[in-house]
C-alpha atoms as a PDB file:
ATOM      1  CA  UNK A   1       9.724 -53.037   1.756  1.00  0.00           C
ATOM      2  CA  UNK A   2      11.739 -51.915  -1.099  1.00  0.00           C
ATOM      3  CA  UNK A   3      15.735 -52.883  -0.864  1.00  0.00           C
ATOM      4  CA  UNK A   4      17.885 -49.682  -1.877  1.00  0.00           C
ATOM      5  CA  UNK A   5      19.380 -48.925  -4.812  1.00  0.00           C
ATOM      6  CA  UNK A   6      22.734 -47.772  -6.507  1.00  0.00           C
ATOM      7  CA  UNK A   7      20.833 -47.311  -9.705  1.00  0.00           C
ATOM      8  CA  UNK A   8      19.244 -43.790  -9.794  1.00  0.00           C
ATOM      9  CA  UNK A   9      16.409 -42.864 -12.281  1.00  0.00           C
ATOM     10  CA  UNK A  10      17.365 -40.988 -15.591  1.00  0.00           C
ATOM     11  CA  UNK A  11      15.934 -37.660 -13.609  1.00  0.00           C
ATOM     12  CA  UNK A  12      18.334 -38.064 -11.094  1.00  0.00           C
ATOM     13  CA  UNK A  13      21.326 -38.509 -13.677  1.00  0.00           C
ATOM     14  CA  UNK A  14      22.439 -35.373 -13.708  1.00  0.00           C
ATOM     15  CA  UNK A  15      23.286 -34.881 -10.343  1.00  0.00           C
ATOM     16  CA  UNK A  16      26.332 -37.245 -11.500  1.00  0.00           C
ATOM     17  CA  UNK A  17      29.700 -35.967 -12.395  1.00  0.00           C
ATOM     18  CA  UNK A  18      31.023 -34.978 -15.931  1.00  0.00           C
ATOM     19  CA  UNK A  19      31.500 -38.265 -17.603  1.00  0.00           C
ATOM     20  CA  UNK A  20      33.533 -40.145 -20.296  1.00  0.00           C
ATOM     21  CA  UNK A  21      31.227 -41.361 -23.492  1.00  0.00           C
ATOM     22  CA  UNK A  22      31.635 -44.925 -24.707  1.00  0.00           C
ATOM     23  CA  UNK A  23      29.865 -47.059 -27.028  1.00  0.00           C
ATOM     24  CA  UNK A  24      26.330 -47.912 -24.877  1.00  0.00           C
ATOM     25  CA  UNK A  25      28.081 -46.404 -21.034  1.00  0.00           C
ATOM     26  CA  UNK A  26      29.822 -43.555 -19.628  1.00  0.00           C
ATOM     27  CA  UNK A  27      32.202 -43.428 -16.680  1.00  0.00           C
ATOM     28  CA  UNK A  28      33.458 -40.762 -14.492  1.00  0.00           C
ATOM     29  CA  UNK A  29      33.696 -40.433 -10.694  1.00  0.00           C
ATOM     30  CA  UNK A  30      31.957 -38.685  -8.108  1.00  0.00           C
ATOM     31  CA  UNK A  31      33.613 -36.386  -5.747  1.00  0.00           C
ATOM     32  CA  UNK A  32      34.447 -38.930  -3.284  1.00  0.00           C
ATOM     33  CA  UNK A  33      36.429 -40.614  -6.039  1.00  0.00           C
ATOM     34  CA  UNK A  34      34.642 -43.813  -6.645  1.00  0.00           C
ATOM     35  CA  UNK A  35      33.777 -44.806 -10.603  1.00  0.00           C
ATOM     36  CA  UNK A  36      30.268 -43.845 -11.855  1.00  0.00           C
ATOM     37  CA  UNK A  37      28.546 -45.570 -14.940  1.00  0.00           C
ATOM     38  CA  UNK A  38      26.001 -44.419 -16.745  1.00  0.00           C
ATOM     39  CA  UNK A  39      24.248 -46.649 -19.267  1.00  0.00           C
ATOM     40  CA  UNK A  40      22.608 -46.198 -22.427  1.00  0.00           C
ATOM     41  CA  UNK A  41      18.880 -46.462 -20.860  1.00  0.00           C
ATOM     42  CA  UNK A  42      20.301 -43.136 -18.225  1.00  0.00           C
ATOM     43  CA  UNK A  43      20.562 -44.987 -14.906  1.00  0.00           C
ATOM     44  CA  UNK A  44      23.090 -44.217 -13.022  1.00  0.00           C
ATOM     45  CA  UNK A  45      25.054 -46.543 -10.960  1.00  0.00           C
ATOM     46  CA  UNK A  46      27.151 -45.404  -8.364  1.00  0.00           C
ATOM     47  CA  UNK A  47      30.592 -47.502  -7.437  1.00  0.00           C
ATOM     48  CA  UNK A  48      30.739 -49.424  -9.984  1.00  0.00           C
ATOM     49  CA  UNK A  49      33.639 -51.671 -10.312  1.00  0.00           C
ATOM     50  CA  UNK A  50      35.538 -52.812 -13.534  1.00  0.00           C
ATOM     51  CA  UNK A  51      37.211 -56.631 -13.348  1.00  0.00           C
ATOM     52  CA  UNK A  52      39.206 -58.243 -15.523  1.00  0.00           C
ATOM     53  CA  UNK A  53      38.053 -61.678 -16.851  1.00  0.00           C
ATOM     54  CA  UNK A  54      41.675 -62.810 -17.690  1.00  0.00           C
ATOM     55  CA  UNK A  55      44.104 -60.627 -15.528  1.00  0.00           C
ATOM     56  CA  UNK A  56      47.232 -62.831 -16.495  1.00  0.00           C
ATOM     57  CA  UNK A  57      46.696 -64.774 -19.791  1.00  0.00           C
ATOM     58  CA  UNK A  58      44.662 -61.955 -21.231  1.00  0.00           C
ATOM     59  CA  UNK A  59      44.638 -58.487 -19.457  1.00  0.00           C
ATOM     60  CA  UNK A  60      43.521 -56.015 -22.440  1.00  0.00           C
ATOM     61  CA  UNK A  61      40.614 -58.277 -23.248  1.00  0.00           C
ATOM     62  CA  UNK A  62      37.301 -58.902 -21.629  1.00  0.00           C
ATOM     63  CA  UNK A  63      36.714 -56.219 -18.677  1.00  0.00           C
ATOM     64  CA  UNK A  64      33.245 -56.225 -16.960  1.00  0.00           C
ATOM     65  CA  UNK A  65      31.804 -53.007 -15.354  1.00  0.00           C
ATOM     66  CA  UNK A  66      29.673 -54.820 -12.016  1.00  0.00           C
ATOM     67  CA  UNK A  67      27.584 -52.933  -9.504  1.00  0.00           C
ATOM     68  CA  UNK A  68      28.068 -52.986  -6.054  1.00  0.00           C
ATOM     69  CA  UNK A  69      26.153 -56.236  -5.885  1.00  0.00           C
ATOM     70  CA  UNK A  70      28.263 -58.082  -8.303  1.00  0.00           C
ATOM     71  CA  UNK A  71      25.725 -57.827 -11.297  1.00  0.00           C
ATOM     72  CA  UNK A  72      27.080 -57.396 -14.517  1.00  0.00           C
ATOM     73  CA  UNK A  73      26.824 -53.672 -16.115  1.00  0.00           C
ATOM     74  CA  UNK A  74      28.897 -53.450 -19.400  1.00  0.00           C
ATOM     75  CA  UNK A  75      31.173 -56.241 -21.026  1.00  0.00           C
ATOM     76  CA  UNK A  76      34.210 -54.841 -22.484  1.00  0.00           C
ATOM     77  CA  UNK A  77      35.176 -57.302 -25.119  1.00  0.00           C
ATOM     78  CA  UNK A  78      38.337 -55.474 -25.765  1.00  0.00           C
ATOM     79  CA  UNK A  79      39.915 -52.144 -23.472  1.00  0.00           C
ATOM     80  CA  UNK A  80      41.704 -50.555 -26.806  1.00  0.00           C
ATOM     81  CA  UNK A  81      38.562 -50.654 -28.813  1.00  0.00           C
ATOM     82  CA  UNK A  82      37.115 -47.944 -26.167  1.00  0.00           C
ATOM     83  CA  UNK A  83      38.243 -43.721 -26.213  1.00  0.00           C
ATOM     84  CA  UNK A  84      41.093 -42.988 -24.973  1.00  0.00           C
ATOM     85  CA  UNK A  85      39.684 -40.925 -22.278  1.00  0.00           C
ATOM     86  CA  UNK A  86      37.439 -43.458 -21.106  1.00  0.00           C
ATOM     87  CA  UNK A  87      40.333 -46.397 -21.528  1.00  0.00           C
ATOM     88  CA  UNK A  88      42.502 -44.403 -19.832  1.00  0.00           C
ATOM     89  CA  UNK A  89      39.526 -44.422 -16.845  1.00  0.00           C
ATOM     90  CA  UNK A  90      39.188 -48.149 -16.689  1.00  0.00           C
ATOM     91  CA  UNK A  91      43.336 -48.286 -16.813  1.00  0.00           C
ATOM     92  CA  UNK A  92      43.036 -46.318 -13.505  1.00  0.00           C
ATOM     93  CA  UNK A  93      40.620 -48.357 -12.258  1.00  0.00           C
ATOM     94  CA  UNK A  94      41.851 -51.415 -12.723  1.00  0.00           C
ATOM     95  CA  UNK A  95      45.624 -50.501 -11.449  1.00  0.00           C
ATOM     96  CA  UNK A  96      43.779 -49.865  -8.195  1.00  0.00           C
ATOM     97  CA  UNK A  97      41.990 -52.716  -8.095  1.00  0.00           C
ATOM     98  CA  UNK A  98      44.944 -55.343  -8.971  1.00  0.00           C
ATOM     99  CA  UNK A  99      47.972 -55.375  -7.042  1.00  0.00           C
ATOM    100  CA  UNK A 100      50.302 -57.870  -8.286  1.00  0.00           C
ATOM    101  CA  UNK A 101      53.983 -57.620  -8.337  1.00  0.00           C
ATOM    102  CA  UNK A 102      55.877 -59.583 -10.766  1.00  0.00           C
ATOM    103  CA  UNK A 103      58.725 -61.416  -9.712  1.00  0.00           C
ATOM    104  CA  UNK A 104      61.857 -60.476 -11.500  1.00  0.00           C
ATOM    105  CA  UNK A 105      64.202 -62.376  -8.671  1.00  0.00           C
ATOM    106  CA  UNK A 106      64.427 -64.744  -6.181  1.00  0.00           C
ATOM    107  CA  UNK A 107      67.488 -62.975  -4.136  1.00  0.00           C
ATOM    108  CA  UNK A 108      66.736 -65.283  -0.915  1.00  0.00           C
ATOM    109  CA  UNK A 109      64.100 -67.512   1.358  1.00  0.00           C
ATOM    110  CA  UNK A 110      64.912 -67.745   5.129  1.00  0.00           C
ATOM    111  CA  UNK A 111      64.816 -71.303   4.859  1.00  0.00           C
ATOM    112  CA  UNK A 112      63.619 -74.273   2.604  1.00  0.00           C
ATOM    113  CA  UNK A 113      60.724 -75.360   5.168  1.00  0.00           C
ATOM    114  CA  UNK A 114      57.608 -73.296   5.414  1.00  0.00           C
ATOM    115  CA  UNK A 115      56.486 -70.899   6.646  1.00  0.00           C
ATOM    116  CA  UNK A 116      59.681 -68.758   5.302  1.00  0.00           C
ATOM    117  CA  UNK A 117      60.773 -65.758   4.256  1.00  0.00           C
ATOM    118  CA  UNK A 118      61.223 -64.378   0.574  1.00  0.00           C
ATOM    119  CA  UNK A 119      63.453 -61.707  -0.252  1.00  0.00           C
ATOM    120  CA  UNK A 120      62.427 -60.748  -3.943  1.00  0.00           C
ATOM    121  CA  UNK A 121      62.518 -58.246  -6.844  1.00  0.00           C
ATOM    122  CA  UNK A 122      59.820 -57.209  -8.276  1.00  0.00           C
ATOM    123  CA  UNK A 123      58.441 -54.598 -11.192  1.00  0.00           C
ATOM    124  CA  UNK A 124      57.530 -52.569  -8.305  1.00  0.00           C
ATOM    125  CA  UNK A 125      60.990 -52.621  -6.811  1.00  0.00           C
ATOM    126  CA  UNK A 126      62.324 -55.296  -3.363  1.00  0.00           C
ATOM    127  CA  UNK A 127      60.630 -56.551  -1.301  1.00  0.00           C
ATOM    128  CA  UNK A 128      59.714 -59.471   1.435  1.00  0.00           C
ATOM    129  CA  UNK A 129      56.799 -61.598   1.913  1.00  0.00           C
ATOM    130  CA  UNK A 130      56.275 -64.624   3.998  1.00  0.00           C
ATOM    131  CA  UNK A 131      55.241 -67.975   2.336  1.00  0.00           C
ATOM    132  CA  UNK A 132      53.020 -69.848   4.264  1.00  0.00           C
ATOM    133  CA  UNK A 133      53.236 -73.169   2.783  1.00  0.00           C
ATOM    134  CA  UNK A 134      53.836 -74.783  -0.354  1.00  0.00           C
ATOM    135  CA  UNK A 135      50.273 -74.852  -0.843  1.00  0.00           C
ATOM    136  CA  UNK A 136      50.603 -71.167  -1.816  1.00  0.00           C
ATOM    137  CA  UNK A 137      52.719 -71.781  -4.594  1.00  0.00           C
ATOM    138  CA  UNK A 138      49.834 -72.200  -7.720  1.00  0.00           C
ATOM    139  CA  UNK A 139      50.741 -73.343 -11.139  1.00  0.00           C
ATOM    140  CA  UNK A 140      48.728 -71.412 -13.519  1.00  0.00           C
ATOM    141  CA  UNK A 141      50.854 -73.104 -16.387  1.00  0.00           C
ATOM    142  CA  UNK A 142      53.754 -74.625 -17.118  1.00  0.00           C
ATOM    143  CA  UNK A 143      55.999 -71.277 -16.692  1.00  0.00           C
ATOM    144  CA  UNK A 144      53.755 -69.290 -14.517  1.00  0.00           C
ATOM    145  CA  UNK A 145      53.018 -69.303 -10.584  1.00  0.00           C
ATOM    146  CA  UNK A 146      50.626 -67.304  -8.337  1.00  0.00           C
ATOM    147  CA  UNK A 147      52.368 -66.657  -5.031  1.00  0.00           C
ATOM    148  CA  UNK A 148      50.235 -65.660  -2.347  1.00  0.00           C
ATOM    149  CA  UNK A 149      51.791 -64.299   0.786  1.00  0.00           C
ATOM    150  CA  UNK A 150      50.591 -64.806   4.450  1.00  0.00           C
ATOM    151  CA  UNK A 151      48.491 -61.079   3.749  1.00  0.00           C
ATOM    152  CA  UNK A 152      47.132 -62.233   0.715  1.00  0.00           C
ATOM    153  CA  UNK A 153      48.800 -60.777  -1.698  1.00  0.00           C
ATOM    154  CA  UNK A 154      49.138 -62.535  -4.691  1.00  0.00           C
ATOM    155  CA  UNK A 155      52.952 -62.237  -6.779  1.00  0.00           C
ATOM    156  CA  UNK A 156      53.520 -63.314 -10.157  1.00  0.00           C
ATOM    157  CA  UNK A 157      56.306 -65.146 -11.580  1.00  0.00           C
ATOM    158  CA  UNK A 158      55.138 -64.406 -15.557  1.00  0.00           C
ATOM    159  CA  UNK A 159      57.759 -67.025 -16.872  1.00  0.00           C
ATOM    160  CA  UNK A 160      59.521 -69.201 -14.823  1.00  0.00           C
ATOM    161  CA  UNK A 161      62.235 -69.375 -17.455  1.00  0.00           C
ATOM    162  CA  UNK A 162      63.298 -65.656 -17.679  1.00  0.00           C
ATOM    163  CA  UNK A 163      64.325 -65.563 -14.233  1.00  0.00           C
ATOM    164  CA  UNK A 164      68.353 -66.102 -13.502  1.00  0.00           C
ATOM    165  CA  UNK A 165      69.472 -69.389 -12.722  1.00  0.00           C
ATOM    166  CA  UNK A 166      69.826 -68.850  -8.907  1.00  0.00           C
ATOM    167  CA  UNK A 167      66.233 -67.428  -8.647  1.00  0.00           C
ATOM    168  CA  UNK A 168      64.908 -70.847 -10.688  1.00  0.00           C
ATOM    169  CA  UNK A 169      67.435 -73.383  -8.201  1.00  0.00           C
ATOM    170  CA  UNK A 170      65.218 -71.275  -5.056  1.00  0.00           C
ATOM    171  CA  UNK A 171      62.182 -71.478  -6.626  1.00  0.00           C
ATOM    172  CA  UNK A 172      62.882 -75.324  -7.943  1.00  0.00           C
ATOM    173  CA  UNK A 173      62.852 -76.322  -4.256  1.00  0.00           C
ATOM    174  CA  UNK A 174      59.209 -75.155  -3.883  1.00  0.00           C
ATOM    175  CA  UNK A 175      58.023 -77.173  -6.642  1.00  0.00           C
END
């Protein structure tokens, strides 16, 4: 028995939707709004997902386009090298796919044991999270933290340094 396939046959390609040309892919989406590659040997594959190798130390280079399995399509070496159009795409994509506030301020925690509450600013405006535990506090390197929240959500303080004093003495008794 034959497993199914996202990949359809070159005959089958032009059932997909109008699509954005690249060096050896295209990409579009289908009416139900999920992204669509087509490669240079005309299979199709149907929700295809683009992920960033280095989302924080290098976000404009290295972008893979996977299938739904997880198998590598395309490898993006670098996202400005690619059309506008079809940068522009993967852009779109990608926003969807990461959600991670930067933390611009630490305005206050509900209390210096955990779990506790964080009231913060962020590039996407205030907000609160709960921290479960210290242990969710990760050092990426010597100025920058991933903060993940009891839902998972992952917050990033980009440089430790550029935050105001009374943001660093709240954060300082975390680390």
């Amino acid at each position: 028995m034959s497993e199914p396939s996202n990949a359809r046959e070159p005959s089958q390609a032009a059932a997909a939707p109008a699509v954005l040309a690249a060096p050896g892919f295209a990409l579009g989406r289908d009416p139900f709004g999920r992204l669509v590659a087509r490669l240079a040997d005309g299979t199709v594959h149907v929700g295809a997902v683009a992920v960033r190798a280095f989302p924080i130390s290098a976000p404009v280079e290295g972008v893979s386009l996977v299938d739904v399995d997880g198998h590598e399509l395309v490898w993006i070496p670098r996202l400005a090298d690619l059309p506008e159009a079809t940068r522009a795409l993967l852009d779109e994509e990608l926003a969807r796919r990461e959600f991670m506030p930067e933390i611009r301020g630490i305005r206050a925690v509900s209390g210096f044991v955990t779990p506790c509450t964080w009231e913060v600013i962020t590039d996407r405006g205030p907000t609160r999270f709960v921290l479960p535990g210290e242990e969710a506090i990760r050092r990426l390197s010597r100025s920058t933290l991933l903060i993940a929240d009891t839902h998972g959500i992952h917050y990033l303080v980009r440089d430790i340094a550029a935050l105001d004093r009374p943001s660093r003495k709240l954060l300082d008794r975390f680390l």
